[in-house]
Protein backbone atom coordinates (compact mmCIF):
# COMPACT_ATOMS: atom_id res chain seq x y z
CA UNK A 1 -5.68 66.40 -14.20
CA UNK A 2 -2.99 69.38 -15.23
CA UNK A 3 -4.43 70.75 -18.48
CA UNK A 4 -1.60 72.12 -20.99
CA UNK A 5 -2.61 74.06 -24.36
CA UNK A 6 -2.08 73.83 -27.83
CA UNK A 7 -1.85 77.52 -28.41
CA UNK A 8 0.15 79.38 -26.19
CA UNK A 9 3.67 79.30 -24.14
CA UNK A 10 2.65 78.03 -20.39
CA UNK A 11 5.68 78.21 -17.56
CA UNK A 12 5.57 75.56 -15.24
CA UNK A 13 6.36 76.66 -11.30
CA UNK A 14 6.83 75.52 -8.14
CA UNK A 15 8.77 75.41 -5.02
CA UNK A 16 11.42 72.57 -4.47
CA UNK A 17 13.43 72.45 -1.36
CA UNK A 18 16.22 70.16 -0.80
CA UNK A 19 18.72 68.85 1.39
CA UNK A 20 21.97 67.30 1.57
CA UNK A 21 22.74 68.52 -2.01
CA UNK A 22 23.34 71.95 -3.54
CA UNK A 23 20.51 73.69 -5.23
CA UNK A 24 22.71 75.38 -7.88
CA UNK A 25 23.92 72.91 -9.30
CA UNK A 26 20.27 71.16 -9.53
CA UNK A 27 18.61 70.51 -12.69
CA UNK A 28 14.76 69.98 -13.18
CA UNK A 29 13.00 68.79 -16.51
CA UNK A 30 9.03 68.53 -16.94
CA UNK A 31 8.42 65.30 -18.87
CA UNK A 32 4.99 64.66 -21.16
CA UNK A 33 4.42 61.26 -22.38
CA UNK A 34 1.32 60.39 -24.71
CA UNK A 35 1.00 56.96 -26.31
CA UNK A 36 2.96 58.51 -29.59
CA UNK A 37 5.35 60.64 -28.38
CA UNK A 38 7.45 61.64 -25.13
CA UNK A 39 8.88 65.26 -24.81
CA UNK A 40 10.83 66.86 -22.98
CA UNK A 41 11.30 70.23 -21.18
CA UNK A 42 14.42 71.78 -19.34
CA UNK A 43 13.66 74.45 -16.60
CA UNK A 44 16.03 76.06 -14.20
CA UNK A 45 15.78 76.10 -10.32
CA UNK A 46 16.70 79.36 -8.27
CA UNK A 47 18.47 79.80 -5.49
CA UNK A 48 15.41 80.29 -3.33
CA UNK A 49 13.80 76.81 -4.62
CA UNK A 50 11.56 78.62 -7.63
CA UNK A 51 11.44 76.04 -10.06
CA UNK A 52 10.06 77.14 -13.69
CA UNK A 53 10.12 74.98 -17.19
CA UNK A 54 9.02 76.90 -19.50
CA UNK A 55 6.26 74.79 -21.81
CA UNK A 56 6.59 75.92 -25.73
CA UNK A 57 3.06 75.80 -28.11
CA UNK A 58 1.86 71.87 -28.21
CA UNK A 59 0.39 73.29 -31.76
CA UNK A 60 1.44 70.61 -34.46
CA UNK A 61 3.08 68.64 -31.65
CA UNK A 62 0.04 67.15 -29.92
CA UNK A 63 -3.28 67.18 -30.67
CA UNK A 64 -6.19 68.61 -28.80
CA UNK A 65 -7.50 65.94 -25.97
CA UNK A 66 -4.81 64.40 -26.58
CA UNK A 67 -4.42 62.01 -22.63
CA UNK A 68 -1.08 60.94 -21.20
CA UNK A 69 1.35 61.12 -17.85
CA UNK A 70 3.42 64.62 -16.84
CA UNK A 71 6.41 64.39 -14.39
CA UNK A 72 8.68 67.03 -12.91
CA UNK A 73 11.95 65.21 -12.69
CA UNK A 74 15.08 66.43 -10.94
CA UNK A 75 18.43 65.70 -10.62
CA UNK A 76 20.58 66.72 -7.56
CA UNK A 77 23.99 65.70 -7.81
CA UNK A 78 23.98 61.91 -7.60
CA UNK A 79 20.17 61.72 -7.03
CA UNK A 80 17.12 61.33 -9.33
CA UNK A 81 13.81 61.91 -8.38
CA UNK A 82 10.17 62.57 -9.25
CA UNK A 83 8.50 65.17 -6.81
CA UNK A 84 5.01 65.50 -8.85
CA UNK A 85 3.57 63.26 -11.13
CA UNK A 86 -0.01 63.71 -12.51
CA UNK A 87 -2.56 62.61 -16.05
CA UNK A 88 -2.80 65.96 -18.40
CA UNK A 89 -5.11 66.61 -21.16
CA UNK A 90 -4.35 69.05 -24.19
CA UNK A 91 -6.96 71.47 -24.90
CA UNK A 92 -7.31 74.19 -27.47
C-alpha cells in the first residue's frame, strides 16, 4: 500500500524505459482516485527514463485514512498505458 501525506509536498520517481516511441515527447501523470474525488498530477520524464510527479499537500483535499487506487499513467505518442498501479492510504 503507497502511503501519501496530508502535510507535505512528496515527488513521485521512478525509472521508465521505452521502446519504439520517443521519450521526449512522453508524458506521465500520477492519478489518485478515492470514492469522492479523482485528482490528478502531471510529472515530466527525462531523457535518461527518470520519471518524477511532483505530489502537492493532500491538506484540505483528502482526509487522513482516507483509502483509494493510485496509477502512474503514460502516454507515448499514440500509446496509453499504466506501468504501476497500487491501493494508498493518506496519513497525517
Amino acid at each position: 500500500m503507497y502511503k501519501l501525506y496530508t502535510d507535505k509536498t512528496e515527488i513521485f520517481e521512478c525509472d521508465i524505459k521505452l521502446s519504439g516511441a520517443a521519450i521526449k515527447d512522453s508524458k506521465a501523470r500520477l492519478v489518485i482516485e478515492s470514492e469522492d474525488l479523482t485528482l490528478l498530477f502531471r510529472g515530466d520524464i527525462s531523457e535518461s527514463g527518470k520519471c518524477k510527479v511532483p505530489v502537492k499537500k493532500l491538506r484540505n483535499i483528502l482526509d487522513e485514512n482516507t483509502k483509494g487506487n493510485i496509477k502512474l499513467e503514460v502516454i507515448a505518442e499514440d500509446t496509453y498505458f499504466i506501468p504501476w498501479e497500487s491501493e494508498f492510504l493518506i496519513e497525517t
